[in-house]
Protein backbone atom coordinates (compact mmCIF):
# COMPACT_ATOMS: atom_id res chain seq x y z
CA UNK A 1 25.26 -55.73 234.27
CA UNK A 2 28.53 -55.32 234.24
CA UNK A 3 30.72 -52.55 236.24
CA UNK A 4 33.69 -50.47 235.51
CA UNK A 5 36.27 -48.23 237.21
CA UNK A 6 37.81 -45.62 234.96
CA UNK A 7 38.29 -41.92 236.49
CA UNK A 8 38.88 -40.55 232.80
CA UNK A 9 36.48 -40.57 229.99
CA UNK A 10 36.45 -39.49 226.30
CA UNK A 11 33.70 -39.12 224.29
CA UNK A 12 32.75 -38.89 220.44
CA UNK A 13 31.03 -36.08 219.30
CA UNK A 14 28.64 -37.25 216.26
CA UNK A 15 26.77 -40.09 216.91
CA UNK A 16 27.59 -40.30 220.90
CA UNK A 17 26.59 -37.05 222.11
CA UNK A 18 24.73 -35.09 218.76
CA UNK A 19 22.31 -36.44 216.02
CA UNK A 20 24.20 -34.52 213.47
CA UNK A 21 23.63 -37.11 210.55
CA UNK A 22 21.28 -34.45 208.72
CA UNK A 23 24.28 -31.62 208.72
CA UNK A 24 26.82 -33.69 207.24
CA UNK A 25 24.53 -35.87 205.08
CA UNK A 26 23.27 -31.89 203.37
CA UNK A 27 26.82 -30.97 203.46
CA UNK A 28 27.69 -33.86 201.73
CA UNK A 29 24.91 -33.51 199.02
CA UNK A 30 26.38 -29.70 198.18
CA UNK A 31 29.93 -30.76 197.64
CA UNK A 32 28.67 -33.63 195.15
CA UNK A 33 26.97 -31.15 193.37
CA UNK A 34 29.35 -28.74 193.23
CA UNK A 35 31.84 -30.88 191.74
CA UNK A 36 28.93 -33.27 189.62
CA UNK A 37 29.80 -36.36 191.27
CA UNK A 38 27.36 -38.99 192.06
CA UNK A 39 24.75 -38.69 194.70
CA UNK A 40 25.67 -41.69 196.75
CA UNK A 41 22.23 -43.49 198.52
CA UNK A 42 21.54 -42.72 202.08
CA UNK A 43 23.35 -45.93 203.22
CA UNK A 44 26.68 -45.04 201.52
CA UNK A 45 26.34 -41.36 203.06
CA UNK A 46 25.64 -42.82 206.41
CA UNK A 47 29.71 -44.15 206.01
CA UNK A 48 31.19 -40.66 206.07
CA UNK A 49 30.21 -40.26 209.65
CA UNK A 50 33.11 -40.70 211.83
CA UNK A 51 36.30 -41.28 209.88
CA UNK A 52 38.12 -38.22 208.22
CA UNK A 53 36.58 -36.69 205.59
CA UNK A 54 39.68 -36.76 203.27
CA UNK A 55 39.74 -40.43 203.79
CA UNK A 56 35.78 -40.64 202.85
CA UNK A 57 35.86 -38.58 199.55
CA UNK A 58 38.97 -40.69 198.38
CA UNK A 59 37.41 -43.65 199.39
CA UNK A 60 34.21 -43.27 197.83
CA UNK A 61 34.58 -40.95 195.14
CA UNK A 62 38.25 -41.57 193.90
CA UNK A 63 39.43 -38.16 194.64
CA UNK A 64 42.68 -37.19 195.27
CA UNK A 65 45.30 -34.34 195.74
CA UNK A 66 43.51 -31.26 194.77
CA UNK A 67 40.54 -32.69 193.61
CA UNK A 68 39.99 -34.08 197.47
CA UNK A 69 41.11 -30.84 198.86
CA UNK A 70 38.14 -28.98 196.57
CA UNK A 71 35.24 -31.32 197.60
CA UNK A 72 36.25 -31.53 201.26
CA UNK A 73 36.63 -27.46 201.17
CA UNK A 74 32.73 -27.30 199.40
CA UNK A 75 31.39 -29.65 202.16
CA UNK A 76 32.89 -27.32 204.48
CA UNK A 77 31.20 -24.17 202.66
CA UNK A 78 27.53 -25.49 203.97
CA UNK A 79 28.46 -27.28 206.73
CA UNK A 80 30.49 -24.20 208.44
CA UNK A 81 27.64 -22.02 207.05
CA UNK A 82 24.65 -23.57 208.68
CA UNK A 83 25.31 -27.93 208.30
CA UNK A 84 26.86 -27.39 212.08
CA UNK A 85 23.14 -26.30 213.63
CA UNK A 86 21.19 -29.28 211.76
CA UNK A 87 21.53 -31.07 215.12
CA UNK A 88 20.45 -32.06 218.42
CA UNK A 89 21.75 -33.28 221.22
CA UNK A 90 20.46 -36.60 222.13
CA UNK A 91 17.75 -37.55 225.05
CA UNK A 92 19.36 -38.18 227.98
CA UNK A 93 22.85 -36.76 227.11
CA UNK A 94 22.89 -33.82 229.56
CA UNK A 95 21.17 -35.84 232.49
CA UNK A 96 24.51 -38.44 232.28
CA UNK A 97 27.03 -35.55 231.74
CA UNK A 98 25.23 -34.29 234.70
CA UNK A 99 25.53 -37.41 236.79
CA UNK A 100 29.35 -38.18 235.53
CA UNK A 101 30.53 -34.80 236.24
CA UNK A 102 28.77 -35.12 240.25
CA UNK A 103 30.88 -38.49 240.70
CA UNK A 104 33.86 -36.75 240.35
CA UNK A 105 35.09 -38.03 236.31
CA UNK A 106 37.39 -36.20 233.88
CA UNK A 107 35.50 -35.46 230.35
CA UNK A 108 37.26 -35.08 227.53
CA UNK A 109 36.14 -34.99 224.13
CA UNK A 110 37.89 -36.77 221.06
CA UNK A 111 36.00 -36.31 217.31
CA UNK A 112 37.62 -36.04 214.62
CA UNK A 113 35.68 -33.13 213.52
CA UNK A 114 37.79 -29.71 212.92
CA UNK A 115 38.98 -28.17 216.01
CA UNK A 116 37.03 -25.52 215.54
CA UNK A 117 33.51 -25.93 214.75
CA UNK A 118 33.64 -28.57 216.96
CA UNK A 119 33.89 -25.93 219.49
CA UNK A 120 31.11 -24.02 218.00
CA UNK A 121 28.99 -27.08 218.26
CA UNK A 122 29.82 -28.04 221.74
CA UNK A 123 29.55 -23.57 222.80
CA UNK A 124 25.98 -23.88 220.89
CA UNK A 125 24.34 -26.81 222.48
CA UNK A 126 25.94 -25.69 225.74
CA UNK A 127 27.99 -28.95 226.61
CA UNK A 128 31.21 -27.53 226.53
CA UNK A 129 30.94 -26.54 230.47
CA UNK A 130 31.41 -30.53 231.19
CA UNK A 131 34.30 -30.71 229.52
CA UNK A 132 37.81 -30.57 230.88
CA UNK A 133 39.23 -30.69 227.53
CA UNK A 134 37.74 -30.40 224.10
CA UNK A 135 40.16 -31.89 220.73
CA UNK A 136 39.34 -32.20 217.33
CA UNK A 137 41.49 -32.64 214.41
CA UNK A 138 43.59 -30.45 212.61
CA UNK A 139 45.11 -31.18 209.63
CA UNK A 140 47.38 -28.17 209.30
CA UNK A 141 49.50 -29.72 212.08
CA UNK A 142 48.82 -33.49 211.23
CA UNK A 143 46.25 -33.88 213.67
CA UNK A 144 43.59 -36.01 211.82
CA UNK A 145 42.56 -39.80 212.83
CA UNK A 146 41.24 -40.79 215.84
CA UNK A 147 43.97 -42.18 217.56
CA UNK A 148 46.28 -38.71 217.13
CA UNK A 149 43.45 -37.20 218.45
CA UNK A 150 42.99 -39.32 221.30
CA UNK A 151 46.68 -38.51 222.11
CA UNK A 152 46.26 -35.06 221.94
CA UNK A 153 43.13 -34.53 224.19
CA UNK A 154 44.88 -36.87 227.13
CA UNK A 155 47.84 -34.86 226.49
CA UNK A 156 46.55 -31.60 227.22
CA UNK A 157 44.54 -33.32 230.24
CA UNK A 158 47.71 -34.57 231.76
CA UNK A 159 47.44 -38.53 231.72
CA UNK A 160 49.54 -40.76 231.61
CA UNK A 161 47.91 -43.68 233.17
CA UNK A 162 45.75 -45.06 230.41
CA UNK A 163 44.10 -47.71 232.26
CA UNK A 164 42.15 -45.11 234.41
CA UNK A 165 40.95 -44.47 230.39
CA UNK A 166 37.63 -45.43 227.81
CA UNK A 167 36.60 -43.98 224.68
CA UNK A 168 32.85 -43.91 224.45
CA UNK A 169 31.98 -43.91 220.44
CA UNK A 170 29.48 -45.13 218.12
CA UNK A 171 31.70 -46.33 215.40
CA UNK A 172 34.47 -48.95 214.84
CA UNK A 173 36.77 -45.87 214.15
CA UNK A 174 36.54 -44.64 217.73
CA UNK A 175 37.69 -48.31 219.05
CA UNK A 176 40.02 -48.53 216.28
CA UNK A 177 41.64 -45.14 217.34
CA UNK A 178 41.42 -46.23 221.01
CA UNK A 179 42.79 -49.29 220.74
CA UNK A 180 45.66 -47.94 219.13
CA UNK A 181 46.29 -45.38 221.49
CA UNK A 182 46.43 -48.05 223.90
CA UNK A 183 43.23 -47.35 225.42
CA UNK A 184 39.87 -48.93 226.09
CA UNK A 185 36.67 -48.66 224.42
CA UNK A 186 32.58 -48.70 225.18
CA UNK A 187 30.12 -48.35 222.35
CA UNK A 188 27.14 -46.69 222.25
CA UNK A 189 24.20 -48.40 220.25
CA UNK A 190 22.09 -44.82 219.41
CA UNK A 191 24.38 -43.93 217.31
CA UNK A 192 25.70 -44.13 213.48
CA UNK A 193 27.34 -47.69 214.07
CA UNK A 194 25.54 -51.33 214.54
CA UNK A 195 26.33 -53.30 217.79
CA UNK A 196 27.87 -55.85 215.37
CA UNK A 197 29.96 -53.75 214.18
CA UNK A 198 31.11 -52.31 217.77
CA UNK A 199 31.60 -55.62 219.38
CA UNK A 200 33.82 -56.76 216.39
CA UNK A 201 35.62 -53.85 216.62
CA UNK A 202 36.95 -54.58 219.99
CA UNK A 203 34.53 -52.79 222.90
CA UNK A 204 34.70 -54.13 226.15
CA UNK A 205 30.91 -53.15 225.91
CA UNK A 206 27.80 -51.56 224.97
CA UNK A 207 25.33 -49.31 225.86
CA UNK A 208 21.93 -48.90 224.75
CA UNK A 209 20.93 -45.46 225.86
CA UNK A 210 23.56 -42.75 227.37
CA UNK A 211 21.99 -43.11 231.03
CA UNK A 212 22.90 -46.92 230.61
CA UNK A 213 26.28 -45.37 230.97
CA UNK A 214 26.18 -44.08 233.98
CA UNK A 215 24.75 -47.23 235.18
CA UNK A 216 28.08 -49.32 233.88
CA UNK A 217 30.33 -46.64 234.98
């Protein structure tokens, strides 16, 4: 097994540290109600985990301009409402925060989830206290896409050196956005994404459980 030496690391939210697939997949369900578009299969919903959710609805659904702005603000009606607490943390999550935290590593957090119930996720679940620095998007100040997010949470953490720096994500979006941030990526195989799909995105590796991580770190 391989070993590496990075002093700062960022993690995904959904997929990487929470199960939150039934949240969004419910919130998801609402909004297409709401505005009578198709139900897209499980499969399909599965694909609005991880990138932005105004690039998902135009994606999928065609929507744009204020008909994207309406569907994203009804998946936000249940999801902000109770969608954020349909989730769990995942086994083994706290014991490697745990363990990272006692060698000494910076932990920040990168999702591209809202700034703010982000934070009501992370205060709920009680892993914020690992965290040095906590960013999400926000799309009132053009803050949405991985990468700008990325940016922004090594910003306010001070660093400059990115080679002390990995993303840890389950999806090609989190290498993508690393990557172009200029940083480096490990993929986590309990999550949303296929190890297929992280390895072609670019990981320097994967992990199979998160106290794998520790091991490889």
């Amino acid at each position: 097994m391989k070993k590496y030496n990075y002093d700062v690391l960022l993690f995904d939210l959904d997929g990487t540290l929470t199960d939150s697939v039934d949240g969004i997949l419910n919130a998801l369900w609402y909004a297409c109600e709401v505005n009578n578009l198709r139900i897209p299969p499980k499969e399909e919903m599965l694909e609005f985990v991880g990138p932005p959710m105004t690039n998902s609805f135009s994606l999928h659904f065609g929507l744009e301009g204020e008909a994207n702005a309406k569907a994203i603000k009804d998946y936000r009606v249940y999801y902000e409402d109770k969608g954020w607490k349909e989730n769990r943390v995942y086994d083994g999550v706290f014991e490697m925060l745990e363990e990272l935290k006692s060698r000494g590593k910076i932990l920040g957090l990168a999702t591209n989830k809202p700034q703010h119930s982000m934070g009501w996720i992370m205060e709920y679940f009680g892993l914020d206290k690992y965290f040095d620095f906590m960013g999400g998007s926000d799309e009132k100040v053009g803050r949405n896409g991985k990468s700008k997010v990325i940016d922004f949470t090594l910003e306010n953490l001070g660093i400059t050196d990115k080679s002390r720096v990995v993303m840890i994500g389950d999806r090609k979006y989190d290498t993508e956005g690393a990557l172009k941030s200029g940083v480096d990526a490990i993929g986590v195989e309990y999550g949303y994404g296929t190890k297929e799909e992280l390895i072609a995105s670019g990981v320097i590796d994967t992990v199979k459980t998160p106290m794998e991580l520790c091991e490889i770190l």
